[in-house]
Structure formats: C-alpha cells, structure tokens
C-alpha atoms as a PDB file:
ATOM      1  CA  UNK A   1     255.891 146.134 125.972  1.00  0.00           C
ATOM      2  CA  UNK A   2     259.498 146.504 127.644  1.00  0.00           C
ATOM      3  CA  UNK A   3     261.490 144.122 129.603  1.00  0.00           C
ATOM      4  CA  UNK A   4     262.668 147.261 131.340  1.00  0.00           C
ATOM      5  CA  UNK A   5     261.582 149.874 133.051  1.00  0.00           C
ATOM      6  CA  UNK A   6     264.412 151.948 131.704  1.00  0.00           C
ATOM      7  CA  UNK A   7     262.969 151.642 128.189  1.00  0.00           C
ATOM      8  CA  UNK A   8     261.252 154.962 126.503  1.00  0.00           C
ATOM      9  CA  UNK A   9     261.028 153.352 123.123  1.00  0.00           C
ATOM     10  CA  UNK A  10     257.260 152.988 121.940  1.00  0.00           C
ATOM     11  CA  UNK A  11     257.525 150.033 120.099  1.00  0.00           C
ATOM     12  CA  UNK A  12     255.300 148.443 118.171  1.00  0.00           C
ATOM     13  CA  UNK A  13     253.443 145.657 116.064  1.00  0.00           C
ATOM     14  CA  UNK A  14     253.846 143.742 118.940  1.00  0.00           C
ATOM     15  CA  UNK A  15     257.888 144.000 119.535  1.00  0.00           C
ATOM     16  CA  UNK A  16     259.077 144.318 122.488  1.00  0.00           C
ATOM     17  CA  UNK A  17     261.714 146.587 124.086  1.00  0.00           C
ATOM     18  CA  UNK A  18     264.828 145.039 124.816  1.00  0.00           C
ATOM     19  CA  UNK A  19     268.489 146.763 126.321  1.00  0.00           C
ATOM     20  CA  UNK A  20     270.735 146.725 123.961  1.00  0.00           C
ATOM     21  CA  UNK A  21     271.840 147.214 120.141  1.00  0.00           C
ATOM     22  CA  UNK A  22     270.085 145.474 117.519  1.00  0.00           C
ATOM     23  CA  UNK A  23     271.536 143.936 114.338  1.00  0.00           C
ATOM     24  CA  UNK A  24     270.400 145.148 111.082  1.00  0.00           C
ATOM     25  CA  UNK A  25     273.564 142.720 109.089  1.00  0.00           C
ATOM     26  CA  UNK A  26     271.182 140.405 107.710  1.00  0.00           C
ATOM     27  CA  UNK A  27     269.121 143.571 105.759  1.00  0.00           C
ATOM     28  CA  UNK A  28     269.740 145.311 102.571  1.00  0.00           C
ATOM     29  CA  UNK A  29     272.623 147.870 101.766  1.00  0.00           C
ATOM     30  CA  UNK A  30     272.676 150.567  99.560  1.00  0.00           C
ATOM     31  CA  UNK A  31     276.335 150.783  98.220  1.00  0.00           C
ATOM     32  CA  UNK A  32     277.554 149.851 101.728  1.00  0.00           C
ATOM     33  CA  UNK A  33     275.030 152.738 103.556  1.00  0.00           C
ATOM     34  CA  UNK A  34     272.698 150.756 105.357  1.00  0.00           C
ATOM     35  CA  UNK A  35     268.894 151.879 104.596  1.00  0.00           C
ATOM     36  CA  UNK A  36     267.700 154.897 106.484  1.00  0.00           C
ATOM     37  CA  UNK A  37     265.299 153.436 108.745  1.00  0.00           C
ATOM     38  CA  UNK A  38     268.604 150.976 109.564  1.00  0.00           C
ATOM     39  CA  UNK A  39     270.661 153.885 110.926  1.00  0.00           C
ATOM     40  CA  UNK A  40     270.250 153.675 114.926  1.00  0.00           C
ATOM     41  CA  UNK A  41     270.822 150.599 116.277  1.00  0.00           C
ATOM     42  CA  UNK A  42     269.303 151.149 119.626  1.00  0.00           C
ATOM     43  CA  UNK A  43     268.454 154.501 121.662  1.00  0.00           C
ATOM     44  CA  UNK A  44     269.851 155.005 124.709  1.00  0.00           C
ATOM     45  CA  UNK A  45     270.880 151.214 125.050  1.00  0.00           C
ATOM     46  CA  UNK A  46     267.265 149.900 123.760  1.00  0.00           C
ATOM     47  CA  UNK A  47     265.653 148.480 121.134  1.00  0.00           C
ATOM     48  CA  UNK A  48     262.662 146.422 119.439  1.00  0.00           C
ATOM     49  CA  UNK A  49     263.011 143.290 119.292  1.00  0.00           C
ATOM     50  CA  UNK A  50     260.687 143.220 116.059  1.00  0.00           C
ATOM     51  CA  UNK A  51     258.045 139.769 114.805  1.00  0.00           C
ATOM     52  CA  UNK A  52     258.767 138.361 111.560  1.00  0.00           C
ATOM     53  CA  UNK A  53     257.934 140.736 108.555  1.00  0.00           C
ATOM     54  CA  UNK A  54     259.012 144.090 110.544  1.00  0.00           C
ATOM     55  CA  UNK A  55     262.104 146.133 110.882  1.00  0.00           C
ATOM     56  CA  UNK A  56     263.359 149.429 112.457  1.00  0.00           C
ATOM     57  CA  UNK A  57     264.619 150.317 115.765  1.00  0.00           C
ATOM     58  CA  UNK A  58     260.760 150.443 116.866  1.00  0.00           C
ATOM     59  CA  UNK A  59     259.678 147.806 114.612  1.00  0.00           C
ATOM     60  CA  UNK A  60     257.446 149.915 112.216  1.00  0.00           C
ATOM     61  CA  UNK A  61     258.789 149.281 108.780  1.00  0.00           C
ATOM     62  CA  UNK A  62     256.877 146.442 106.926  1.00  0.00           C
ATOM     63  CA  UNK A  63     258.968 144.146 104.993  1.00  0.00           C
ATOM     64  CA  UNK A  64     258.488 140.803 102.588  1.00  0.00           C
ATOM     65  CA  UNK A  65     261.060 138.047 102.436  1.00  0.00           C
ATOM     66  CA  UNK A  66     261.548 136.979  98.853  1.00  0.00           C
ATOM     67  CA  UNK A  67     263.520 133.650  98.348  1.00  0.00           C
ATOM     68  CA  UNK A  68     264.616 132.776 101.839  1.00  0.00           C
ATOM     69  CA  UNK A  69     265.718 135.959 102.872  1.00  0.00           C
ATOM     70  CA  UNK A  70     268.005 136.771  99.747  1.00  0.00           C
ATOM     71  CA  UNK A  71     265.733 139.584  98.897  1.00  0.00           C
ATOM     72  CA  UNK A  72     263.386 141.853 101.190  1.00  0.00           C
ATOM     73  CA  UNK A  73     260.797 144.169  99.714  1.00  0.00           C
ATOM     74  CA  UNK A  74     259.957 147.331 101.610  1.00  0.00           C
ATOM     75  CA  UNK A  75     257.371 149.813 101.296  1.00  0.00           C
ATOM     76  CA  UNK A  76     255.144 147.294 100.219  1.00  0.00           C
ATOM     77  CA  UNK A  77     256.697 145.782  97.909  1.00  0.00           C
ATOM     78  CA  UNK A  78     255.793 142.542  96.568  1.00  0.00           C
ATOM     79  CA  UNK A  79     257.650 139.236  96.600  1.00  0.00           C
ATOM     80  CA  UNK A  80     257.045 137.856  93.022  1.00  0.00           C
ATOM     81  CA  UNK A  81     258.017 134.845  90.388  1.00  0.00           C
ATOM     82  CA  UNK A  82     259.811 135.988  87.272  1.00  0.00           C
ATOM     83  CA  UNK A  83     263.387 135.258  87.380  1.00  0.00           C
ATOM     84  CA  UNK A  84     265.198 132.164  87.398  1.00  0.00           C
ATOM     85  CA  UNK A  85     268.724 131.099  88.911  1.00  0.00           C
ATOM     86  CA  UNK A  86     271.787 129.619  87.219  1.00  0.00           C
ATOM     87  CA  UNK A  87     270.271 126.216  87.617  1.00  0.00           C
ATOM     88  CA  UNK A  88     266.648 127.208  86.057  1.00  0.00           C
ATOM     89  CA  UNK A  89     265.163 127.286  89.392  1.00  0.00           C
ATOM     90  CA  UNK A  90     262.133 129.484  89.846  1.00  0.00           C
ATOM     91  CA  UNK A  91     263.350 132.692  92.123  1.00  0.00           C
ATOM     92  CA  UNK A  92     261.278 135.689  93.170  1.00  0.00           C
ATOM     93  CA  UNK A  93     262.093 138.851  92.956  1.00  0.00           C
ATOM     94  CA  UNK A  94     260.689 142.575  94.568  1.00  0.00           C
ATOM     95  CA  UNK A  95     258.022 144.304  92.910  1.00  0.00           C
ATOM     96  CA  UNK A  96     258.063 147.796  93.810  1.00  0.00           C
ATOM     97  CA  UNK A  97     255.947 149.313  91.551  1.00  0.00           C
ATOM     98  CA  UNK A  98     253.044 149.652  93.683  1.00  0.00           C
ATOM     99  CA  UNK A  99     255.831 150.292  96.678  1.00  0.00           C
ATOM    100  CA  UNK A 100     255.364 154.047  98.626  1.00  0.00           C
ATOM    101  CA  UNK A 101     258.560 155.187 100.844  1.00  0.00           C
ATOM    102  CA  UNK A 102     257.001 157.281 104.284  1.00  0.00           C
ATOM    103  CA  UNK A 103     256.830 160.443 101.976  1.00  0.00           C
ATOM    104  CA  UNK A 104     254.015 158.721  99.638  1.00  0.00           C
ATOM    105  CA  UNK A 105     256.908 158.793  96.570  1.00  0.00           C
ATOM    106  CA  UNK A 106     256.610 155.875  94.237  1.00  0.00           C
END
C-alpha cells in the first residue's frame, strides 16, 4: 500500500509506503554501525512505515521487544526472564539460540 504514486517500494506485513526517511535511532547498534538491514533509510525518498514487531526499510525483519523496548530480539529471537536489575526487578533478556540471520546461520 503507498500513499504515493511515486512509491516503487514493495512493502510489506501490512506497512505502508510513505515519502520520506525513516528513523532507525530507537534500534540496536553494533559498536556504533547500525544493523545491516538498518542501513538505507528510505529509497528514492520512500519508505515503510512498518506495524509493531517489524523493521527494515520494507518492513520485513521480525523483531521482539524485551523490557519496554530496552532490548529487541531479531531473527527470532526470544524475549525471556532470567536476569534481574540493580533493584532485583525481574528483566528479560534475548534468547538467540534458536535465532537464524537471512543466511540460515545460527
């Protein structure tokens, strides 16, 4: 779905394809690099505007929120209990061992 005809993205899970960049700042890092489906912010001026548990310039990349956003699992990952927080609260964490990148690696 696009809001413009202009728009050659195929988006999907539902997004739809908005003009202009789209802001990956509240996603992971690794060492500063963003992750590599959080490259490209847009193609020629568009992007996804993705639902809740997706990600990607298209919107294709599942993801789980663990602990109010403070961690996301991708790959399917798993959101899980196990740690705790300075003040002994409960706090999940990713579980990736089940977790496949695009390539099928573990």
């Amino acid at each position: 779905m696009a809001d413009d005809s202009q728009c050659t993205l195929q988006c999907m899970n539902d997004s739809i394809c908005m003009k202009g960049t789209t802001d990956f700042s509240d996603h992971p890092t690794k060492d500063g690099v963003p992750l590599e489906f959080h490259v490209n912010g847009d193609k020629d001026g568009y992007h996804c505007s993705c639902p809740h548990g997706f990600t990607g310039l298209k919107c294709g990349r599942k993801y789980a929120n663990c602990n109010d956003g403070v961690h996301k699992c991708y790959h399917g990952g798993k959101c899980l209990e196990g740690l705790e927080d300075i003040y002994g609260n409960d706090q999940l964490y990713c579980d990736c061992s089940e977790a496949q990148d695009d390539n099928g690696m573990q």
